[in-house]
N, C-alpha and C. Protein backbone atom coordinates (compact mmCIF):
# COMPACT_ATOMS: atom_id res chain seq x y z
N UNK A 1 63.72 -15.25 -7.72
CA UNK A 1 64.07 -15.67 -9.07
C UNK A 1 64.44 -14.43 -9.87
N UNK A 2 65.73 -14.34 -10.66
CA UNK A 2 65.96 -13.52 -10.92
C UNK A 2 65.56 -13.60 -13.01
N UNK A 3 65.04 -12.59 -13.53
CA UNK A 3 64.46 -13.01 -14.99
C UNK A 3 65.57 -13.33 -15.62
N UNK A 4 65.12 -14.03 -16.76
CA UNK A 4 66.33 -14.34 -17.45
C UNK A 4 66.20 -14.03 -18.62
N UNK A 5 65.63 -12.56 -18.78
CA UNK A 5 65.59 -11.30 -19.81
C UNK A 5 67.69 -11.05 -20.08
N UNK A 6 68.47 -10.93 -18.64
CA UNK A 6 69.86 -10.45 -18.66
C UNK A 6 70.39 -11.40 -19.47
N UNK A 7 70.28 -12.79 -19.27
CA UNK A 7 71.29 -13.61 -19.59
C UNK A 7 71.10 -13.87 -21.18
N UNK A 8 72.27 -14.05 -21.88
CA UNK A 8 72.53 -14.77 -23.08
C UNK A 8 70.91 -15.91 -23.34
N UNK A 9 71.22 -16.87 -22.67
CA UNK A 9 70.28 -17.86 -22.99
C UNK A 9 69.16 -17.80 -22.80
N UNK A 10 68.20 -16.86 -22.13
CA UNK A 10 67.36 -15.98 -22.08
C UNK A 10 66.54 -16.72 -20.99
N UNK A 11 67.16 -18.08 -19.84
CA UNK A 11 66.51 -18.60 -19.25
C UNK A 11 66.50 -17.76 -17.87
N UNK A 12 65.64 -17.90 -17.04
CA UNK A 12 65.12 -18.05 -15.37
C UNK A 12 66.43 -18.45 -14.91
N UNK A 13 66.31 -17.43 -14.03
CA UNK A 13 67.70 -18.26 -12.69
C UNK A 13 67.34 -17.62 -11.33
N UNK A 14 67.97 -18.55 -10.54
CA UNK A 14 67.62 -18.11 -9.00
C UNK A 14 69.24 -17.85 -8.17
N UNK A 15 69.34 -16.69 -7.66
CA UNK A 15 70.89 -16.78 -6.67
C UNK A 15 70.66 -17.11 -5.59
N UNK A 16 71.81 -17.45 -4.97
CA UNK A 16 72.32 -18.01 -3.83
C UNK A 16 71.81 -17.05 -2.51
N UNK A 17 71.36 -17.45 -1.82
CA UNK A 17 70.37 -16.27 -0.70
C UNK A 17 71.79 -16.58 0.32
N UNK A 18 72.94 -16.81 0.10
CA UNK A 18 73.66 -17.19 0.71
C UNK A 18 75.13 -15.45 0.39
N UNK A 19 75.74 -15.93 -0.89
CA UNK A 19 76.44 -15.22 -1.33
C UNK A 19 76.27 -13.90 -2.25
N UNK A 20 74.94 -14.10 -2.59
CA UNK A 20 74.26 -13.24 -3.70
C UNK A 20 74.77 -13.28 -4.92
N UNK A 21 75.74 -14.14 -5.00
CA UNK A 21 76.86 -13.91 -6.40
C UNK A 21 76.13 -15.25 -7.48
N UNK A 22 76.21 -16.41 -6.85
CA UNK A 22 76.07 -17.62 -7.62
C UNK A 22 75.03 -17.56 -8.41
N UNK A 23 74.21 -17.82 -9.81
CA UNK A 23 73.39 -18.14 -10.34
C UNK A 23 72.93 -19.46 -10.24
N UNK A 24 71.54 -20.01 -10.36
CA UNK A 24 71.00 -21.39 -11.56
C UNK A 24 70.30 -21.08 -11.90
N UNK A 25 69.72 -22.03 -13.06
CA UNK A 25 68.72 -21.98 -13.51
C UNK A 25 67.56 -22.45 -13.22
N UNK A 26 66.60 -21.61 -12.94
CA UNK A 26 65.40 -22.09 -11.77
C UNK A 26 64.25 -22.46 -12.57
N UNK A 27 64.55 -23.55 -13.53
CA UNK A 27 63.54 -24.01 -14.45
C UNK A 27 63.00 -25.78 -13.73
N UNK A 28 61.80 -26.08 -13.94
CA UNK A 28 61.63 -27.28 -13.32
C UNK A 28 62.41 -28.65 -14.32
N UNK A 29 62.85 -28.61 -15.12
CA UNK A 29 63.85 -28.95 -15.92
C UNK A 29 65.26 -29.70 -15.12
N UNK A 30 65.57 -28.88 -14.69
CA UNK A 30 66.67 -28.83 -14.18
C UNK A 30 66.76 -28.88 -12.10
N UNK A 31 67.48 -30.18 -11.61
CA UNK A 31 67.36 -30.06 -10.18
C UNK A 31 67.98 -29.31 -9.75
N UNK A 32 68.19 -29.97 -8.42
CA UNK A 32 69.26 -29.11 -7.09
C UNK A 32 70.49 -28.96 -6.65
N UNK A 33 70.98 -30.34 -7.70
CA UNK A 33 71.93 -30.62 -7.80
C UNK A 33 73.57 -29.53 -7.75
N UNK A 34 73.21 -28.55 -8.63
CA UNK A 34 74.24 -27.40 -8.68
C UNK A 34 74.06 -26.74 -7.97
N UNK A 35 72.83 -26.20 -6.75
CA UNK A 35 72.67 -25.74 -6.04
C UNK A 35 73.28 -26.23 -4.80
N UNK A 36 73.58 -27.23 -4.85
CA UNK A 36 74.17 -28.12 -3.30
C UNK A 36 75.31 -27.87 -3.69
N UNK A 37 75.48 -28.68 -4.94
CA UNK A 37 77.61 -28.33 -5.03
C UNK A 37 78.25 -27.10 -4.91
N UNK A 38 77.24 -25.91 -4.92
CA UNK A 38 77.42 -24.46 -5.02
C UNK A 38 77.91 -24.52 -3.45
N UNK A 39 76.61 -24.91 -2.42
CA UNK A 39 76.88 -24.50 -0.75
C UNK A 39 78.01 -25.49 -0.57
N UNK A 40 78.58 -26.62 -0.68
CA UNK A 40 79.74 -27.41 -0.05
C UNK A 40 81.05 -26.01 -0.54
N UNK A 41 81.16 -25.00 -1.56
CA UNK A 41 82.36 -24.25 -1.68
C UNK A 41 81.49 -23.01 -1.44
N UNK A 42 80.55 -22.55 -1.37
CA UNK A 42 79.70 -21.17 -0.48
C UNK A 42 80.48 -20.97 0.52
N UNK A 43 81.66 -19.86 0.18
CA UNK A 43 82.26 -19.07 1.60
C UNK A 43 81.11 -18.80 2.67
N UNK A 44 80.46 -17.86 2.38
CA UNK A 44 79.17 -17.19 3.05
C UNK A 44 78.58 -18.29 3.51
N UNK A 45 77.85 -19.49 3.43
CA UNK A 45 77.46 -20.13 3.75
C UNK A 45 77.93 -21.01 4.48
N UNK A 46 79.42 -21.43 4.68
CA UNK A 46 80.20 -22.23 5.36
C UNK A 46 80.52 -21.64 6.41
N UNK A 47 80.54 -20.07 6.63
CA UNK A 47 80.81 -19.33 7.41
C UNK A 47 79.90 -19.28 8.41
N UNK A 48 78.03 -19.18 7.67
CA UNK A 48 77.05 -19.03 8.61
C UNK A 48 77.09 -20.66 9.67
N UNK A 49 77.67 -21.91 8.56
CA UNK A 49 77.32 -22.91 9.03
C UNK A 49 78.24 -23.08 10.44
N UNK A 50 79.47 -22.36 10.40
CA UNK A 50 80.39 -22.73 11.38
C UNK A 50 80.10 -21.66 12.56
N UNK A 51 79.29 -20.68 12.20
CA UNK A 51 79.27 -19.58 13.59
C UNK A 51 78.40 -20.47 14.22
N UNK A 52 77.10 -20.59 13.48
CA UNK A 52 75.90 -21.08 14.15
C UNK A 52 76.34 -23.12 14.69
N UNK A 53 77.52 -23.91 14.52
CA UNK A 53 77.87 -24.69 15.09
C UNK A 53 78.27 -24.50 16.24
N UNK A 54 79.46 -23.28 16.55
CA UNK A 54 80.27 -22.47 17.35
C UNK A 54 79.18 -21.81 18.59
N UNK A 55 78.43 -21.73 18.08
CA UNK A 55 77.46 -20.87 19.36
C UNK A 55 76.35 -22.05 20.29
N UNK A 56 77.01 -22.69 20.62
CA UNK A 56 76.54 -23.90 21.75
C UNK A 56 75.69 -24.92 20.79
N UNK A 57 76.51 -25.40 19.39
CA UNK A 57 75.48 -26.67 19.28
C UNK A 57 73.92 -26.39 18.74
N UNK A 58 73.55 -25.45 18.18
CA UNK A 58 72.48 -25.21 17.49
C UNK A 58 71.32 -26.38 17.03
N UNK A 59 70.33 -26.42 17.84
CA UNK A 59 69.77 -27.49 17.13
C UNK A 59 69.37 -27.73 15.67
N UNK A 60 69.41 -28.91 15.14
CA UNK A 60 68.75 -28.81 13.61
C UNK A 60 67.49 -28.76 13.39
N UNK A 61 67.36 -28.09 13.05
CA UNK A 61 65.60 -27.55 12.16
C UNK A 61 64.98 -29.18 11.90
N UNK A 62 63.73 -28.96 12.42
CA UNK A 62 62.90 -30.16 11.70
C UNK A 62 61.40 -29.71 11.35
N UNK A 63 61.44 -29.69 10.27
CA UNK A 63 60.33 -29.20 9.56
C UNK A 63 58.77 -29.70 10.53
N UNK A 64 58.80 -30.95 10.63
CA UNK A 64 57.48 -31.86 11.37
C UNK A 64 57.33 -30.59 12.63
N UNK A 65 58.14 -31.07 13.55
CA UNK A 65 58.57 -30.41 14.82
C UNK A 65 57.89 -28.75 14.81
N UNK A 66 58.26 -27.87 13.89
CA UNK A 66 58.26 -26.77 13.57
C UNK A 66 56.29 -26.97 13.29
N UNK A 67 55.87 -27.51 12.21
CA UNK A 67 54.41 -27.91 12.06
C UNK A 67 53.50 -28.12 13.02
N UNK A 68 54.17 -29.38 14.31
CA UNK A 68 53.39 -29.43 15.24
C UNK A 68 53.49 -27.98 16.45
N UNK A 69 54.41 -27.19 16.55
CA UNK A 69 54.12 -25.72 17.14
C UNK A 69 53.12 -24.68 16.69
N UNK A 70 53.37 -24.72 15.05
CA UNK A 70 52.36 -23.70 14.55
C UNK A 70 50.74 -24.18 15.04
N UNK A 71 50.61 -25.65 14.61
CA UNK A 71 49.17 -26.65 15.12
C UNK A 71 48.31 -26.00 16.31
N UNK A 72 50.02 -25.83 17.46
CA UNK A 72 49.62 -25.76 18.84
C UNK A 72 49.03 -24.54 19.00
N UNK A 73 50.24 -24.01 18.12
CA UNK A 73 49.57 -21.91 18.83
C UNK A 73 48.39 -21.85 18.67
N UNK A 74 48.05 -22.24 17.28
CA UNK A 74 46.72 -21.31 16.56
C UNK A 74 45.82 -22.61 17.04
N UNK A 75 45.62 -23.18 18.02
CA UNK A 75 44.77 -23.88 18.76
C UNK A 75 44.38 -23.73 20.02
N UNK A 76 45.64 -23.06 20.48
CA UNK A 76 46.24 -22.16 21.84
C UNK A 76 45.61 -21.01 21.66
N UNK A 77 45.64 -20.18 20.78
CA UNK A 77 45.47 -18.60 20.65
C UNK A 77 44.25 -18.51 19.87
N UNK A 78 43.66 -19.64 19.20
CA UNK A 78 42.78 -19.25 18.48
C UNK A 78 42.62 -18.59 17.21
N UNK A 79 44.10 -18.96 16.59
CA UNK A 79 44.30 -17.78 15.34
C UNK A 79 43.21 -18.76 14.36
N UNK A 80 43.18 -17.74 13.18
CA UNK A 80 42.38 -18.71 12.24
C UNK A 80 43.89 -19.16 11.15
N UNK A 81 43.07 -20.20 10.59
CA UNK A 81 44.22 -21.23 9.39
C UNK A 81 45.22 -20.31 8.38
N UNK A 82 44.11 -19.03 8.48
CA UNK A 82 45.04 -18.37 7.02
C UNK A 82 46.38 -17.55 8.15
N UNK A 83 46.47 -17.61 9.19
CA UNK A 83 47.62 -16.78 9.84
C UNK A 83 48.61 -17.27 9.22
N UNK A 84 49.10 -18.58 8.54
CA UNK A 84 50.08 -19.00 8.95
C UNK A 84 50.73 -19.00 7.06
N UNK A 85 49.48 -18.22 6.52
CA UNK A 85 49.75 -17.71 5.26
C UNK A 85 50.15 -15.84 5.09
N UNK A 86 50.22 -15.16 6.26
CA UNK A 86 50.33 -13.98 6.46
C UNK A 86 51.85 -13.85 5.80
N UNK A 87 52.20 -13.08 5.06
CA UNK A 87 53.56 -12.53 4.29
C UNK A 87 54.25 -12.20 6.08
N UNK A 88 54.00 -11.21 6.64
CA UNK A 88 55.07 -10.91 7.97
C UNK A 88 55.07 -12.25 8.79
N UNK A 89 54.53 -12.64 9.22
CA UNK A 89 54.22 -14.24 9.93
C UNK A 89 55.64 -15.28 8.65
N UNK A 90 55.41 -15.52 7.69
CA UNK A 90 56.19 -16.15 6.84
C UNK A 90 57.57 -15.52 7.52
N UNK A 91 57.80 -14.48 6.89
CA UNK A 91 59.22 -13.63 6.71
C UNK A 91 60.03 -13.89 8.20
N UNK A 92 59.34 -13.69 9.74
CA UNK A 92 59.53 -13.59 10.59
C UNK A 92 60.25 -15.28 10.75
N UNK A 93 59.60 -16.26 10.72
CA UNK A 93 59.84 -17.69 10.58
C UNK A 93 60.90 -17.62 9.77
N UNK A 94 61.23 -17.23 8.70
CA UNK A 94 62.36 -17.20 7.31
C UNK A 94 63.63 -16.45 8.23
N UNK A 95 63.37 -15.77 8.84
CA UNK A 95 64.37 -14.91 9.16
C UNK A 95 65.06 -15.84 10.48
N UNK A 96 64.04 -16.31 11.45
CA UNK A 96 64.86 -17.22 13.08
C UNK A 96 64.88 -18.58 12.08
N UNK A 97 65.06 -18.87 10.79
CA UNK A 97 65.65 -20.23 10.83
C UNK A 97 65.01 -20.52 9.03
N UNK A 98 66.33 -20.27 8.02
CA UNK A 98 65.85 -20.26 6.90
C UNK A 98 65.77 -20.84 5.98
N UNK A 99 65.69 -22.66 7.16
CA UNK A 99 66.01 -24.00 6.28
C UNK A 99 64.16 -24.40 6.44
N UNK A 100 63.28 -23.12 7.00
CA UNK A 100 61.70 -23.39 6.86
C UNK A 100 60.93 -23.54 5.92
N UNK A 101 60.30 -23.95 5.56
CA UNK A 101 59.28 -23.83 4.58
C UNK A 101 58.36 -24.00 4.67
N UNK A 102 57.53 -22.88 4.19
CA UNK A 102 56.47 -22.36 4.59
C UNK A 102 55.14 -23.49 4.03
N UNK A 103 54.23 -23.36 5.22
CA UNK A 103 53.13 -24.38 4.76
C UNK A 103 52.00 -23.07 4.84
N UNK A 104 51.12 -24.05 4.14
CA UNK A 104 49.47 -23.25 3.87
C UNK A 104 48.72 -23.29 4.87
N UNK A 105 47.35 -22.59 4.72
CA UNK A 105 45.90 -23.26 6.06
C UNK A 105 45.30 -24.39 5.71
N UNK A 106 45.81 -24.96 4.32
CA UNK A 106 44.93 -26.45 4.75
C UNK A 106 45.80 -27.63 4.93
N UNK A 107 47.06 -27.82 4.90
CA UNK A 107 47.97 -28.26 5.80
C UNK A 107 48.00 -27.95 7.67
N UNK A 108 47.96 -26.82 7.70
CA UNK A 108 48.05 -26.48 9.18
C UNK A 108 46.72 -27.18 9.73
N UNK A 109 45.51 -26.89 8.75
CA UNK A 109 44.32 -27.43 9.52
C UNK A 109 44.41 -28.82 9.54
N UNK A 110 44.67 -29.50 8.65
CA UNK A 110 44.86 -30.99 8.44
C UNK A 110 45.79 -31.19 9.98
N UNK A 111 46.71 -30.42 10.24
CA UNK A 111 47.59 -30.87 11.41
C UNK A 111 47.45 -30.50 13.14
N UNK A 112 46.12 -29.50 12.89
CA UNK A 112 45.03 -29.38 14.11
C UNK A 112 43.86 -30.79 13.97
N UNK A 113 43.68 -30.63 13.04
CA UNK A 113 42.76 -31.76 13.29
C UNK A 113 43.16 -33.46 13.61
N UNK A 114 44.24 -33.54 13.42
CA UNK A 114 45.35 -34.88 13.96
C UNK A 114 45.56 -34.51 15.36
N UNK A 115 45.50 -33.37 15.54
CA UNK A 115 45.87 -33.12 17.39
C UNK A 115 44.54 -33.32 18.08
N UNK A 116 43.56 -32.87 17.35
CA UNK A 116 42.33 -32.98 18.07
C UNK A 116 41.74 -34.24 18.02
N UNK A 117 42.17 -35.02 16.71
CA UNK A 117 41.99 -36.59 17.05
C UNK A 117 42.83 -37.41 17.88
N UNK A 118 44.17 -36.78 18.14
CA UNK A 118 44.67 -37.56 19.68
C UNK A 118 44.62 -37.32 20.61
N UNK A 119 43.86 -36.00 20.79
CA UNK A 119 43.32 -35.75 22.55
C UNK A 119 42.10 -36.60 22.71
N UNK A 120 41.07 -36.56 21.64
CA UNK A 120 40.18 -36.92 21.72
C UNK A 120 40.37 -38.29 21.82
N UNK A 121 40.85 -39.20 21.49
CA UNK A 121 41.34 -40.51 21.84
C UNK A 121 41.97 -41.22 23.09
N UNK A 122 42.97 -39.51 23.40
CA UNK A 122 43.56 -39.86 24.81
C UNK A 122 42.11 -39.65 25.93
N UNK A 123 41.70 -38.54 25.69
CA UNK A 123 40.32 -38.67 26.46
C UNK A 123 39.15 -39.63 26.72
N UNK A 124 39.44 -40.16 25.77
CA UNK A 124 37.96 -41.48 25.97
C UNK A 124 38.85 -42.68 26.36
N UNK A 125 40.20 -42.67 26.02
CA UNK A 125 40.89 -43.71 27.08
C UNK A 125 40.92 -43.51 28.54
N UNK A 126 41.24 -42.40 28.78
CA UNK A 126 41.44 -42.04 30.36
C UNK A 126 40.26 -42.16 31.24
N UNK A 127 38.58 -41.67 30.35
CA UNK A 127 37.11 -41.88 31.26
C UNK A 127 36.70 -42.67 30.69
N UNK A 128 36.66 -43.51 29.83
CA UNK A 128 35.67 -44.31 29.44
C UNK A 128 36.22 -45.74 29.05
C-alpha cells in the first residue's frame, strides 16, 4: 500500500504488483472492481498470463488444494502451526504462484484436524 500523503486527495492506494505503474485506492470503501478492469488492459500482466499458458498448460492455482498440502507437510514433518505464518515460508509460496493467499496457524490447524478426523474414521471403518 502505497500512503496517500503524495496524492492530491490525500487517500491510501495500492499499485499493480503487475506493472508497478497503475494506482487504486486501497480503502475498504471502495472494491476490486478497478483493479480487474486494470489486469484485462495490464500489458505486464497479459504477458505473464500468456508465457505461463505457452509453457505446457500451467495448472490453475486452487487455494483448497494448496491448504490441504500445507495440512500434510506440517503433519508429515512435524512443523508446528505458526510455520506457515513465517515471513520467508509466506514470500517463498508468493513467489512459485502469486494468486496464494496466505493463511494463519489456526486455519492450518483447523485443516490438520479435519485430516485427522478422516483417517481416524477411515480407520475404525477398515478394523472395526
Amino acid at each position: 500500500v502505497i500512503e496517500g500523503s503524495n496524492f492530491t486527495d490525500g487517500m491510501k492506494r495500492a499499485k499493480c504488483s503487475h506493472c508497478k505503474r497503475a494506482t487504486f485506492i486501497a480503502t475498504s470503501n471502495y472494491g476490486t472492481s478497478n483493479m480487474k478492469k486494470h489486469l484485462e488492459k495490464c500489458k505486464a500482466y497479459q504477458s505473464t498470463k500468456a508465457s505461463a499458458s505457452q509453457e505446457g498448460g500451467q495448472q490453475r492455482f486452487e487455494q483448497k488444494v494448496y491448504r490441504d498440502l500445507l495440512a500434510k507437510a506440517i503433519i508429515r514433518h512435524g512443523y508446528g502451526f505458526s510455520w506457515v505464518e513465517h515471513e520467508a515460508n509466506r514470500q517463498i509460496h508468493t513467489y512459485l504462484n502469486n494468486e496464494v493467499r496466505s493463511i494463519g496457524r489456526n486455519t492450518v490447524k483447523a485443516d490438520c484436524l479435519k485430516f485427522q478426523q478422516l483417517i481416524k474414521a477411515e480407520f475404525q471403518s477398515t478394523f472395526c
